[in-house]
C-alpha atoms as a PDB file:
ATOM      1  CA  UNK A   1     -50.403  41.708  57.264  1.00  0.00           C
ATOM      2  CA  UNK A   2     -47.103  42.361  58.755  1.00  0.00           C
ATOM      3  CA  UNK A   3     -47.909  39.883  61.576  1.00  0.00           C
ATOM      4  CA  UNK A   4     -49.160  37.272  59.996  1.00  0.00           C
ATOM      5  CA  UNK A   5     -46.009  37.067  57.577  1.00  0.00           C
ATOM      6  CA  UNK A   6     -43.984  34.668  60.300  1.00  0.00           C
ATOM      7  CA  UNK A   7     -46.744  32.239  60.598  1.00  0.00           C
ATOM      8  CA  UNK A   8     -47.032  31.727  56.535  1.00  0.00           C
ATOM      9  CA  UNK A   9     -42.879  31.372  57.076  1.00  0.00           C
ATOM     10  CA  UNK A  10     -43.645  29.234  59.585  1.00  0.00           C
ATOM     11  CA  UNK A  11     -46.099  26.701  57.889  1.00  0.00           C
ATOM     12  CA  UNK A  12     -43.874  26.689  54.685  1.00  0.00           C
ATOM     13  CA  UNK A  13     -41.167  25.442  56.015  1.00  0.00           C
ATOM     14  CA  UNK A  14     -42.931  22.618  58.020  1.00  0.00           C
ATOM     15  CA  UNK A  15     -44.721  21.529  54.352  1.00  0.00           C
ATOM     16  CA  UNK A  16     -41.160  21.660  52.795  1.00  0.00           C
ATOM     17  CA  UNK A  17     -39.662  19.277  55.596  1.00  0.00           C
ATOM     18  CA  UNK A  18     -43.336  16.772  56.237  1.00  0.00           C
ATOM     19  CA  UNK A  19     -43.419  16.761  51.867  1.00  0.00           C
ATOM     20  CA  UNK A  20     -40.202  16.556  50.494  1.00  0.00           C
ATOM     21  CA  UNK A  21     -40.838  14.207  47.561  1.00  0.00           C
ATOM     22  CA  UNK A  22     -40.533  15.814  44.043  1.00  0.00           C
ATOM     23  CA  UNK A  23     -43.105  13.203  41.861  1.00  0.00           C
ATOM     24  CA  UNK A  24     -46.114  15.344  40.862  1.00  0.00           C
ATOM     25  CA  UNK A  25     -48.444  13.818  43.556  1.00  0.00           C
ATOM     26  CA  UNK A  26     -46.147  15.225  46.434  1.00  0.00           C
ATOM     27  CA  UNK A  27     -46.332  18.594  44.656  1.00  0.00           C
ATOM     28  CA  UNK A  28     -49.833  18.912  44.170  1.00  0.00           C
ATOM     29  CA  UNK A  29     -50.149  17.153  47.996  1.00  0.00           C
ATOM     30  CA  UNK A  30     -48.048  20.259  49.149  1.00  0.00           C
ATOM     31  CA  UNK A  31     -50.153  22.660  46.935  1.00  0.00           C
ATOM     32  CA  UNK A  32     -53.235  21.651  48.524  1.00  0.00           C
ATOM     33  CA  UNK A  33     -52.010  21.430  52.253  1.00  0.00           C
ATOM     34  CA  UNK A  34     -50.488  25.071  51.908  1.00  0.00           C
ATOM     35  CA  UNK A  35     -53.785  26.782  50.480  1.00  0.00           C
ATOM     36  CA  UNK A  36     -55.958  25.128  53.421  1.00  0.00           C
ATOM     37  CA  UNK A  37     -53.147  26.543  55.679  1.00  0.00           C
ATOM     38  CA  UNK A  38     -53.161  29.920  53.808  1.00  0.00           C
ATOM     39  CA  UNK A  39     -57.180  30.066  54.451  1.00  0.00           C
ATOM     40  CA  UNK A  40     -57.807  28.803  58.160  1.00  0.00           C
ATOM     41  CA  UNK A  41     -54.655  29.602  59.374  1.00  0.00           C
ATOM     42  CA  UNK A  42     -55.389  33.764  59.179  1.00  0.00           C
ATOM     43  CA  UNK A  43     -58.990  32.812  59.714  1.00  0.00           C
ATOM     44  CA  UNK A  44     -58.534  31.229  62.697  1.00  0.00           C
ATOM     45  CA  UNK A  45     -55.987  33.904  64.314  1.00  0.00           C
ATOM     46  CA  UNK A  46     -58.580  36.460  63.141  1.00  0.00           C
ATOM     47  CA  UNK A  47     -61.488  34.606  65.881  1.00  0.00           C
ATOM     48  CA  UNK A  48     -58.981  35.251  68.526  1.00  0.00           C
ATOM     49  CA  UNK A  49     -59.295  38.290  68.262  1.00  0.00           C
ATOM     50  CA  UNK A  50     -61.377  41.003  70.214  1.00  0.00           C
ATOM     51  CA  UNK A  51     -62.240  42.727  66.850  1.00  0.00           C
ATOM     52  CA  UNK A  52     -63.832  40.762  64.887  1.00  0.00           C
ATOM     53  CA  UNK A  53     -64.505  43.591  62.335  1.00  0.00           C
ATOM     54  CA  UNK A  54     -61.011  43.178  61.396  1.00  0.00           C
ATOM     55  CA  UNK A  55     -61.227  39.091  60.406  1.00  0.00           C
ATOM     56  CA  UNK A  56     -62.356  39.701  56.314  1.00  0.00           C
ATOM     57  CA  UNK A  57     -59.078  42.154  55.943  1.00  0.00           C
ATOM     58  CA  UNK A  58     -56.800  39.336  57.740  1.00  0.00           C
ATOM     59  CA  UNK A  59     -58.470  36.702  55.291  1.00  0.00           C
ATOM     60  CA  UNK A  60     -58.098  39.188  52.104  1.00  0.00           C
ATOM     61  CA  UNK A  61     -54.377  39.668  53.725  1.00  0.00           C
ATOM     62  CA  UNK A  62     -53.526  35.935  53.204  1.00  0.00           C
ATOM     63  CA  UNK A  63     -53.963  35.690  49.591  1.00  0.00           C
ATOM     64  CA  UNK A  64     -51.261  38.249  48.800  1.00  0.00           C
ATOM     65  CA  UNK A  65     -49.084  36.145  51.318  1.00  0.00           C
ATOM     66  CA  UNK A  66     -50.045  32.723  49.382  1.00  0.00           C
ATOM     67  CA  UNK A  67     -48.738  33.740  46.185  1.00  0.00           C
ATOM     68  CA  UNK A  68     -44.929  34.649  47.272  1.00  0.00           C
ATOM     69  CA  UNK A  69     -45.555  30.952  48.985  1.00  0.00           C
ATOM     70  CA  UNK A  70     -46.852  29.509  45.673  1.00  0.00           C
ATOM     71  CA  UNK A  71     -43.805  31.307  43.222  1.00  0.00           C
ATOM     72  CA  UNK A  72     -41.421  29.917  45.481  1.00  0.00           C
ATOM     73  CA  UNK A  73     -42.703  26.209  45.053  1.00  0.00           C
ATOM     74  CA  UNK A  74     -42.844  26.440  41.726  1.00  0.00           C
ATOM     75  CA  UNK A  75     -39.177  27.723  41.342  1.00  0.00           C
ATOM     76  CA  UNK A  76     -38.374  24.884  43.428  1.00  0.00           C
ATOM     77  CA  UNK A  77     -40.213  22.569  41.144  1.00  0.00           C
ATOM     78  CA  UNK A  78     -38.178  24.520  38.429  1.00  0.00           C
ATOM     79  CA  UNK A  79     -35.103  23.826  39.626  1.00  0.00           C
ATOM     80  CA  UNK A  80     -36.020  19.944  40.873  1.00  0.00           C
ATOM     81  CA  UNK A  81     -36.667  18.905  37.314  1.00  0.00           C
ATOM     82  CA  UNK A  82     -33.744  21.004  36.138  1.00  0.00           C
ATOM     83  CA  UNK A  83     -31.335  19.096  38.060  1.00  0.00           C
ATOM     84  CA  UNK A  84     -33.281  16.029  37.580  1.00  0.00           C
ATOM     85  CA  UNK A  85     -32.526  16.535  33.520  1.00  0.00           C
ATOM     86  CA  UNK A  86     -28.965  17.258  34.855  1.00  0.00           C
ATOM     87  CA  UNK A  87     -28.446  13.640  36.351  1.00  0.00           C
ATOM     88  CA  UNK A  88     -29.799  11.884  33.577  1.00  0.00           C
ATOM     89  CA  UNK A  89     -26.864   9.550  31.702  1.00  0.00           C
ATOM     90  CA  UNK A  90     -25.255  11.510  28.426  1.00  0.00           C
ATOM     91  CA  UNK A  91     -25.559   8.192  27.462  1.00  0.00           C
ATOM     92  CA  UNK A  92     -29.145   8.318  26.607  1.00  0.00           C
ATOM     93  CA  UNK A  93     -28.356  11.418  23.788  1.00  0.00           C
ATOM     94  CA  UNK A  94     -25.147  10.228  22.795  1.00  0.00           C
ATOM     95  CA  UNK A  95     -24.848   7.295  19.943  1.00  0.00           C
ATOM     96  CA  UNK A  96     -22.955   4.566  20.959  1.00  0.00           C
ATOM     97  CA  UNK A  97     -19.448   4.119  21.802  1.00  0.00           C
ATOM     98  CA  UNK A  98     -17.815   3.610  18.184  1.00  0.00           C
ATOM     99  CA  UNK A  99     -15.647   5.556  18.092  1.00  0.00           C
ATOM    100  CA  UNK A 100     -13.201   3.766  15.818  1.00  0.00           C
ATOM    101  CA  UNK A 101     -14.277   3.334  12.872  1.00  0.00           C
ATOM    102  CA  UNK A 102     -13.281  -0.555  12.596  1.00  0.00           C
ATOM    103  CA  UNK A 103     -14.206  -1.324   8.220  1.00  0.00           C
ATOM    104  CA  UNK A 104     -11.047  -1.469   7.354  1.00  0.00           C
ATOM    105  CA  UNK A 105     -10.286  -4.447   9.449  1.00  0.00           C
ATOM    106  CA  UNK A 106     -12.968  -6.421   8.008  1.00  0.00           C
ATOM    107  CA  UNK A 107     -12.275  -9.634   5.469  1.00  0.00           C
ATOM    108  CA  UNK A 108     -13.485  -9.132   1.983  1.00  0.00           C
ATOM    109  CA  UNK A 109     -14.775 -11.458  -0.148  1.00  0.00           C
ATOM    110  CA  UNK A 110     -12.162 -11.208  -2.459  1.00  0.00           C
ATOM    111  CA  UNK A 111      -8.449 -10.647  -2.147  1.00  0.00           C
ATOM    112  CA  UNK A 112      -7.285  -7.474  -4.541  1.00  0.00           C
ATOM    113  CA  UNK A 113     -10.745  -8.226  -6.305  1.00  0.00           C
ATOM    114  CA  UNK A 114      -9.461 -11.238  -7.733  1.00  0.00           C
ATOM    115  CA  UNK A 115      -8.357 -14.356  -5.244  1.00  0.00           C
ATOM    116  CA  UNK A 116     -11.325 -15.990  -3.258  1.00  0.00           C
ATOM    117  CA  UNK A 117     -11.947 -15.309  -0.234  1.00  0.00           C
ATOM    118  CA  UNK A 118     -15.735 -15.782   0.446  1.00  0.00           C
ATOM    119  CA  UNK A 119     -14.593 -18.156   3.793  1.00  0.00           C
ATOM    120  CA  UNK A 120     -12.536 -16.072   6.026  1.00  0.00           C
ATOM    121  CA  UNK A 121     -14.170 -14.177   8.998  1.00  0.00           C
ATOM    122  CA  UNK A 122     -13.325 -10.959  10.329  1.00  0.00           C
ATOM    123  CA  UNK A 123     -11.250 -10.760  13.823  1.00  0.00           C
ATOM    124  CA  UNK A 124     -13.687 -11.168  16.596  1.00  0.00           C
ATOM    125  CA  UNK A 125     -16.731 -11.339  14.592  1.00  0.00           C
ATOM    126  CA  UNK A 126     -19.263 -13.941  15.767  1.00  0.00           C
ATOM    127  CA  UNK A 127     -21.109 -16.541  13.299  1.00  0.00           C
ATOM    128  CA  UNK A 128     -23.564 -19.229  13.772  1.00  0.00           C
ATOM    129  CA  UNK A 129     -22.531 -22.768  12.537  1.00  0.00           C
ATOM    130  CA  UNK A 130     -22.566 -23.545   8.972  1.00  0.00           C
ATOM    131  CA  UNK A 131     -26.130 -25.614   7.655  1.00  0.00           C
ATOM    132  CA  UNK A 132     -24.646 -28.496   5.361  1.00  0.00           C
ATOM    133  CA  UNK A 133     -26.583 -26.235   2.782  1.00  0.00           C
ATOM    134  CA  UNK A 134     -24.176 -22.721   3.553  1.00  0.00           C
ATOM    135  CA  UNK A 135     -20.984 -25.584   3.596  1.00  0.00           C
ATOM    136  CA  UNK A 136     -22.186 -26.734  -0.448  1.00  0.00           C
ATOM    137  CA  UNK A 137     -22.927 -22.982  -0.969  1.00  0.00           C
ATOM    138  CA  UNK A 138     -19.775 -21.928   0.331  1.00  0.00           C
ATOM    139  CA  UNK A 139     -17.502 -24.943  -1.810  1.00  0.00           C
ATOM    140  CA  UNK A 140     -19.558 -23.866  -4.741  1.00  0.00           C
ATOM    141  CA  UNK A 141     -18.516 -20.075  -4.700  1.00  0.00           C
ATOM    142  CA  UNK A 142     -14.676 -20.917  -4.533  1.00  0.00           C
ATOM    143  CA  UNK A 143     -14.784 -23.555  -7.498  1.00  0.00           C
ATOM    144  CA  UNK A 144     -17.046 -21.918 -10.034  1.00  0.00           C
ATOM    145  CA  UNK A 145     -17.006 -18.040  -9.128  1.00  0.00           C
ATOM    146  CA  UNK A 146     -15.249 -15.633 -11.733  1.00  0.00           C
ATOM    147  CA  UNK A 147     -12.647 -15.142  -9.353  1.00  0.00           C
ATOM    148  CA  UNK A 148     -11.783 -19.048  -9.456  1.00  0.00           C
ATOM    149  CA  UNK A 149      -9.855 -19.445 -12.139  1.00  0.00           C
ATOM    150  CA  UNK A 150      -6.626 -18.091 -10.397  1.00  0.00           C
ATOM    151  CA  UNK A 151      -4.648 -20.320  -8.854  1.00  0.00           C
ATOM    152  CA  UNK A 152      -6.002 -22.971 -11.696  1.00  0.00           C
ATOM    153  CA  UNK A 153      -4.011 -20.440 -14.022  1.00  0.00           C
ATOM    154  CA  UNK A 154      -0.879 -20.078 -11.650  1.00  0.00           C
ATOM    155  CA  UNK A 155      -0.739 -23.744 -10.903  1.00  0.00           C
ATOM    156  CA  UNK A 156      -0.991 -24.533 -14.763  1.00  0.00           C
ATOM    157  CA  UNK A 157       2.111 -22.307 -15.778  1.00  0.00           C
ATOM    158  CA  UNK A 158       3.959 -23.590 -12.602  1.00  0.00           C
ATOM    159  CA  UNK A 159       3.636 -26.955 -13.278  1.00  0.00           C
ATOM    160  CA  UNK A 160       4.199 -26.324 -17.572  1.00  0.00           C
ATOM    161  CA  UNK A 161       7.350 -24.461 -16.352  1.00  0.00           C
ATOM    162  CA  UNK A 162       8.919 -27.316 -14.087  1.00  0.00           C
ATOM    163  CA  UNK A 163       7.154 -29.840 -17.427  1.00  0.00           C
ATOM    164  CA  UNK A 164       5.852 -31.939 -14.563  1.00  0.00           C
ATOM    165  CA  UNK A 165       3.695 -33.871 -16.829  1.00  0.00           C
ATOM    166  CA  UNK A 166       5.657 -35.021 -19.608  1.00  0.00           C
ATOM    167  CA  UNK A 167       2.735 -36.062 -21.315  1.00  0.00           C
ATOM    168  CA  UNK A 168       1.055 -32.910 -21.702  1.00  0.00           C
ATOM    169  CA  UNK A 169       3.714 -31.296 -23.406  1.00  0.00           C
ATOM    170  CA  UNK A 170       4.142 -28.003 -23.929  1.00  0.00           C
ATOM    171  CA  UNK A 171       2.753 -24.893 -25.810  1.00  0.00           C
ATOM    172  CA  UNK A 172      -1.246 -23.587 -25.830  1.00  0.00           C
ATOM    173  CA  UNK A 173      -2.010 -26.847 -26.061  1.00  0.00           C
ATOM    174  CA  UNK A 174      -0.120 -28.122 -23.344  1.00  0.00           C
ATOM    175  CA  UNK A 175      -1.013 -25.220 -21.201  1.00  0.00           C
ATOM    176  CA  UNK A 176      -4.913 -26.355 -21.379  1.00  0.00           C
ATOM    177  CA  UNK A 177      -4.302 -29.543 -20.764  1.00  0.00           C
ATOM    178  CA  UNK A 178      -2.510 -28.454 -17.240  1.00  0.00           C
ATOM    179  CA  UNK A 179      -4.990 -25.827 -16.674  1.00  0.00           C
ATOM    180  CA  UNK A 180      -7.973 -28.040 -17.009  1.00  0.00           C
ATOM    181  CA  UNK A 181      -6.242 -30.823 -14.730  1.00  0.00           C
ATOM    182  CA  UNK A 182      -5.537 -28.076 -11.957  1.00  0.00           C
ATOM    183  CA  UNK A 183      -9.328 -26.877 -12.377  1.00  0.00           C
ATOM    184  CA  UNK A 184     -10.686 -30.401 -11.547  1.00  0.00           C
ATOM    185  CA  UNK A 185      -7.699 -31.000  -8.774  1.00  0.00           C
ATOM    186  CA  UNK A 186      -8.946 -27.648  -6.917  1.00  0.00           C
ATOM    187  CA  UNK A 187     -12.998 -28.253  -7.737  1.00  0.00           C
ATOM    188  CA  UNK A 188     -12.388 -31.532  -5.892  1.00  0.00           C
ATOM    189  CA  UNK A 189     -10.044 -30.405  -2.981  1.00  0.00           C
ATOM    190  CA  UNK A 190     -12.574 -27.388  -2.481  1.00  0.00           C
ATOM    191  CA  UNK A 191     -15.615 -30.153  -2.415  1.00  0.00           C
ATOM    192  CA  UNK A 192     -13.971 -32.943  -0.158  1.00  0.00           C
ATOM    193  CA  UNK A 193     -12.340 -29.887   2.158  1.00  0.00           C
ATOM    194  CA  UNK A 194     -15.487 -27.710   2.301  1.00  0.00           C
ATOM    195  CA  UNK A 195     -18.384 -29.388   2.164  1.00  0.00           C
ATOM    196  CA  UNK A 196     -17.971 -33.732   2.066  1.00  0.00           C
ATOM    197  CA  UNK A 197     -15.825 -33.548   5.436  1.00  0.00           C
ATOM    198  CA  UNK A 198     -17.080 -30.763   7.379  1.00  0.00           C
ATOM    199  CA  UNK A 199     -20.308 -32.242   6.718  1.00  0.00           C
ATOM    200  CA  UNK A 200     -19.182 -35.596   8.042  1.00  0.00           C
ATOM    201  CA  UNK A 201     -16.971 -34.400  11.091  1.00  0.00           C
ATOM    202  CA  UNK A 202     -18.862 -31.900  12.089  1.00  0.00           C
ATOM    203  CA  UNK A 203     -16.201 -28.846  11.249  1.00  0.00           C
ATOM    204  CA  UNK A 204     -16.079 -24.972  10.538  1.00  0.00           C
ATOM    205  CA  UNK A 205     -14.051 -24.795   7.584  1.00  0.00           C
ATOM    206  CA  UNK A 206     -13.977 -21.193   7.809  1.00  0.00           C
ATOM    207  CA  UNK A 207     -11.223 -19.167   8.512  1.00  0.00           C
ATOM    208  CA  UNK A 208     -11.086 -16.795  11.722  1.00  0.00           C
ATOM    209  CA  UNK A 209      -9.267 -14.585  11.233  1.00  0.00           C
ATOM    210  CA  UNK A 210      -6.846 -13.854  14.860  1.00  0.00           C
ATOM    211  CA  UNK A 211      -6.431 -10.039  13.660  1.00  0.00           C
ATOM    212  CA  UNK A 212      -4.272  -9.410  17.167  1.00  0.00           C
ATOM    213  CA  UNK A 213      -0.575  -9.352  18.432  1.00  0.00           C
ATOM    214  CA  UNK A 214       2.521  -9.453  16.519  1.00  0.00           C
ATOM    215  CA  UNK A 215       3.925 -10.550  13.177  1.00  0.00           C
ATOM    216  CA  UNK A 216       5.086 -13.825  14.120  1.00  0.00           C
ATOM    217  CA  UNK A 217       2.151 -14.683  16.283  1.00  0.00           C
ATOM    218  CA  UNK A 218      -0.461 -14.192  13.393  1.00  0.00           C
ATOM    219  CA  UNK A 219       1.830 -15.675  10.890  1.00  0.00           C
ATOM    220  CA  UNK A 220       1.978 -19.101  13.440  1.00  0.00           C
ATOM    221  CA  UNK A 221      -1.697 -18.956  13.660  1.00  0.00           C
ATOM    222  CA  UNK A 222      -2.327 -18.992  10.196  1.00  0.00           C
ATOM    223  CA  UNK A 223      -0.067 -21.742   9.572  1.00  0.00           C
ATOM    224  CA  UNK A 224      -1.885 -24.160  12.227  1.00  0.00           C
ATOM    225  CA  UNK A 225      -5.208 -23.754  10.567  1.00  0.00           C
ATOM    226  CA  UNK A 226      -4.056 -26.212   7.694  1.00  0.00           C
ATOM    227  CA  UNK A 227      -3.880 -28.667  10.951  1.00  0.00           C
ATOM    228  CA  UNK A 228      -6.270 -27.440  13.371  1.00  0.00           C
ATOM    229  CA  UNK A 229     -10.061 -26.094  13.174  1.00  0.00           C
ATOM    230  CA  UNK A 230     -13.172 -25.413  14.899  1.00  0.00           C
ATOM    231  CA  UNK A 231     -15.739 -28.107  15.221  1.00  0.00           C
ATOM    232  CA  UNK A 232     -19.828 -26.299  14.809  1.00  0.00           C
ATOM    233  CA  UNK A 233     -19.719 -26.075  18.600  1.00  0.00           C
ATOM    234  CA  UNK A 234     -16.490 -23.933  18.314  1.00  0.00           C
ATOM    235  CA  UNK A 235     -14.360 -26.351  20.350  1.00  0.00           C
ATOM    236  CA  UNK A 236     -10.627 -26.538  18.697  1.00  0.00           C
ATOM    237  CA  UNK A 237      -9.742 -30.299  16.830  1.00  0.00           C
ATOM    238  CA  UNK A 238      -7.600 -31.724  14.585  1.00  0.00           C
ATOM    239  CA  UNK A 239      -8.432 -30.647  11.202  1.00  0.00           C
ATOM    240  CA  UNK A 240      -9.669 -34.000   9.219  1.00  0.00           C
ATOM    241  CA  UNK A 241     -11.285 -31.649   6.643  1.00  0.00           C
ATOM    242  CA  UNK A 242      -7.768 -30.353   5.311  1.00  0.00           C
ATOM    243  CA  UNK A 243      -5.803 -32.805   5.829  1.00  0.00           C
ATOM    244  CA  UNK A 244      -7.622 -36.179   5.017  1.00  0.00           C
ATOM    245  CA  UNK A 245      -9.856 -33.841   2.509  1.00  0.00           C
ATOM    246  CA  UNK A 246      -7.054 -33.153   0.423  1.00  0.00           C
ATOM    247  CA  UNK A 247      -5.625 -36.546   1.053  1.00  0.00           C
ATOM    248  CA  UNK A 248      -9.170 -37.863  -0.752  1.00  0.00           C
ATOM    249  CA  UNK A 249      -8.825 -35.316  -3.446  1.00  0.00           C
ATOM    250  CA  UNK A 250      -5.193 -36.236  -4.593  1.00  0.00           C
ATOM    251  CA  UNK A 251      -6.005 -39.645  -4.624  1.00  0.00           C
ATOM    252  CA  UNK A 252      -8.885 -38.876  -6.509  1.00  0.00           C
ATOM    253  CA  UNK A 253      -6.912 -37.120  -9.562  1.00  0.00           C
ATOM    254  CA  UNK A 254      -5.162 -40.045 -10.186  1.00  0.00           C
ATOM    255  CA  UNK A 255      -8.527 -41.191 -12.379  1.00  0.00           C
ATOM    256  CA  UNK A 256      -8.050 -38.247 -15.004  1.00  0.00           C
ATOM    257  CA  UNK A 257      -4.133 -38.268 -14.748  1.00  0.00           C
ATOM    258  CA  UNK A 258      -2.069 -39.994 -17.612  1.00  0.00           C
ATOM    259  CA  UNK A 259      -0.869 -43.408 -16.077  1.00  0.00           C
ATOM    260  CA  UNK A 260       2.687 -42.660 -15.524  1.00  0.00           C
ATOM    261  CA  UNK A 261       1.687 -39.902 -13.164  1.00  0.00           C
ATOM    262  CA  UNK A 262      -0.481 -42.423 -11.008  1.00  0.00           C
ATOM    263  CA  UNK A 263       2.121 -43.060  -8.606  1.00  0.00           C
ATOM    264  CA  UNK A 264       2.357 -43.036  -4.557  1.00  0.00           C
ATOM    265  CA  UNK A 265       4.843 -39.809  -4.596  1.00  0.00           C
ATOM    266  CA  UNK A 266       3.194 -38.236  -7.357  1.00  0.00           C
ATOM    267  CA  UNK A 267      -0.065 -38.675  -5.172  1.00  0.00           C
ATOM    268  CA  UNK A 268       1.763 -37.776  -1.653  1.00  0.00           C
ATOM    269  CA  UNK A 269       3.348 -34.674  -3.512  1.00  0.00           C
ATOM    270  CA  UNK A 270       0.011 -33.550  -5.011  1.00  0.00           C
ATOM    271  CA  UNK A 271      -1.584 -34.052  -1.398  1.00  0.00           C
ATOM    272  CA  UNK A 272       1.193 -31.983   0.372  1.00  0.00           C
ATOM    273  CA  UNK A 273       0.875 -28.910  -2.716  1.00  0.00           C
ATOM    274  CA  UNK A 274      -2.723 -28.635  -1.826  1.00  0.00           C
ATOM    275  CA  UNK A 275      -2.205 -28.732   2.109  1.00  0.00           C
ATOM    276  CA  UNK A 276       1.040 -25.990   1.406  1.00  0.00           C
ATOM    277  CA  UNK A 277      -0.938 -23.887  -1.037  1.00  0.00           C
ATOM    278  CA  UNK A 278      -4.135 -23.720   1.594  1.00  0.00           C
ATOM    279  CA  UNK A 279      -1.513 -22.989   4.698  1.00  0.00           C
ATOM    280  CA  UNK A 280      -0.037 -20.114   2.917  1.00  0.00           C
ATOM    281  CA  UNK A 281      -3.386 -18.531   1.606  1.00  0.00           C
ATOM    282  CA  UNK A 282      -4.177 -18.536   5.459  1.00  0.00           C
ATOM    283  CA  UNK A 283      -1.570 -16.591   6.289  1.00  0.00           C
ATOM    284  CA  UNK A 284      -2.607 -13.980   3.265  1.00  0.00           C
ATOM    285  CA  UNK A 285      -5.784 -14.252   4.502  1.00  0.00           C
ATOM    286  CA  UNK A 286      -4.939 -13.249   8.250  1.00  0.00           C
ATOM    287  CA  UNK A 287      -3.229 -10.225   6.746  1.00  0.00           C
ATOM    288  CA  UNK A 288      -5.158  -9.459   3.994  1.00  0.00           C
ATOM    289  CA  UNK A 289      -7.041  -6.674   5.870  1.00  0.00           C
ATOM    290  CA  UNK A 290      -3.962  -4.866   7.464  1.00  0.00           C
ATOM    291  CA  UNK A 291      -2.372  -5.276   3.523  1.00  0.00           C
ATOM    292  CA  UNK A 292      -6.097  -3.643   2.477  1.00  0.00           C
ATOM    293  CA  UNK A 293      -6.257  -0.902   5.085  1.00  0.00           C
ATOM    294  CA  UNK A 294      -2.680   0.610   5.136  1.00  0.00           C
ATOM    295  CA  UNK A 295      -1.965  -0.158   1.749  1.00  0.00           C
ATOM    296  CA  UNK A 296      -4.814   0.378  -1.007  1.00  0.00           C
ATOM    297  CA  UNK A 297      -6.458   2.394   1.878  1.00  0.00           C
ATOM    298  CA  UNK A 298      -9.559   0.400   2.203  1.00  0.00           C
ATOM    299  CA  UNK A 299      -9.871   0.210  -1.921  1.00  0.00           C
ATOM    300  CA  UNK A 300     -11.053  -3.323  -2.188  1.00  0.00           C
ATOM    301  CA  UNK A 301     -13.616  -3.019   0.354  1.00  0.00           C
ATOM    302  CA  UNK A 302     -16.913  -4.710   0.042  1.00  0.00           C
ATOM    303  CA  UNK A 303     -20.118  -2.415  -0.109  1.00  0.00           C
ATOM    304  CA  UNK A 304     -22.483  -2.399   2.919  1.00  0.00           C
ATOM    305  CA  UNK A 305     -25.046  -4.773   1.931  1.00  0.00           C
ATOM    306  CA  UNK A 306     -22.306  -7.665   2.320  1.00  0.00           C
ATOM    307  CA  UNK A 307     -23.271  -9.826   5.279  1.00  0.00           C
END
């Protein structure tokens, strides 16, 4: 047995250099080449020699040799797939790479649960355009939602305070007469801004929120979105929907306002209070998630299914 032991070394080691592949056909290729070699090899040194008597014990001797052969193959297998598993990317039993948890810099679609806010889009968040449809829906939710009827109300006790319509006087009575006006002055800004223009130009109304760099840089942005917008295609223009929008509205009031009121400045100064009060809801609207994340810690966030 003894002498035989360097010629099984011997044919190993050639099958481990001629077959070095590790798929499961090379394997069983190698398996197969090394038993043929384990069988005739012996048998054949066996012939050569002058006692033939002594052949079956050289054959019987190779199968003890085979198996050391055979272990060692399969540890090698063993350790092949072992390092194989090794290689493979931690990314394929890892979950993906979020590892900031980014809710509390999402837009909600109300400010403190109260002011609308069912336009503005989160910083970096991706939409398709608006259908005409989504542009009626969206003028729709901010003139007759609940959450409506709050800058109606703030307008209405401005403008009773500063008695800018004489004719309404003042008291309850007065104070429904201006809160009824400044209903139908923001149903008709929020139609002509939101749905009549963008539908005609071709604009985004929506707000995108920038959501990066400094104070003064957001606060800038914000402002120029009363003056510039996003066409459907995303390209930046001139916003006709806010400007000439609320233009169309303020000329428009003048049909429900007493005729004393009906006059160029009282129409350019309604025009420029709806342009200021959109400009400045903008910027609370850029900041509205920082204000919701480091202030009410995430309180007024929507639930899940939003979106």
């Amino acid at each position: 047995m003894e002498k035989y032991f360097p010629f099984f070394q011997e044919r190993f080691f050639m099958l481990s250099v001629i077959t070095p592949g590790r798929s499961m056909s090379g394997r069983i290729f190698r398996l197969v080449l090394l038993a043929g070699i384990s069988i005739s090899g012996p048998v054949s040194l066996a012939a050569q020699q002058t006692d033939l008597d002594h052949a079956p014990s050289a054959v019987l001797d190779a199968a003890p040799a085979a198996t050391p052969a055979s272990e060692v193959d399969a540890q090698a297998t063993t350790a092949s797939v072992q390092s194989s598993g090794a290689n493979t990317p931690a990314t394929q039993n890892q979950p993906p790479q979020n590892a900031a948890d980014n809710s509390g810099d999402k837009q909600t679609k109300r400010i403190l649960g109260i002011v609308p806010n069912f336009r503005a889009v989160s910083a970096d968040e991706k939409l398709p355009p608006e259908s005409v449809k989504e542009k009626f829906i969206d003028a729709t939710q901010d003139s007759f939602d609940y959450s409506s009827i709050f800058f109606p109300l703030v307008i209405a006790g401005y403008n009773q305070a500063r008695n800018s319509t004489p004719e309404f006087h003042q008291g309850a009575a007065g104070f429904a007469r201006y809160f009824w006006h400044s209903a139908v002055d923001q149903t008709s800004e929020n139609y002509m801004v939101e749905f009549i223009f963008p539908t005609v130009t071709h604009e985004d109304a929506r707000y995108y929120t920038l959501g990066h760099g400094g104070f003064l840089k957001r606060t800038g942005y914000a402002l120029s979105r009363a003056v510039i917008t996003r066409t459907d295609s995303g390209k930046e223009v001139f916003n006709f929907s806010e400007v000439v929008g609320a233009g169309a509205a303020a000329g428009l009031s003048n049909l429900y306002y007493p005729p004393a009121s009906r006059t160029l400045g009282n129409t350019g100064s309604q025009w420029g209070l709806d342009v200021g009060i959109d400009a400045g809801v903008f910027v609370f609207r850029e900041f509205w998630p920082d204000i919701n994340r480091h202030v009410f810690h995430n309180k007024y966030n929507d639930t899940p299914a939003k979106q």
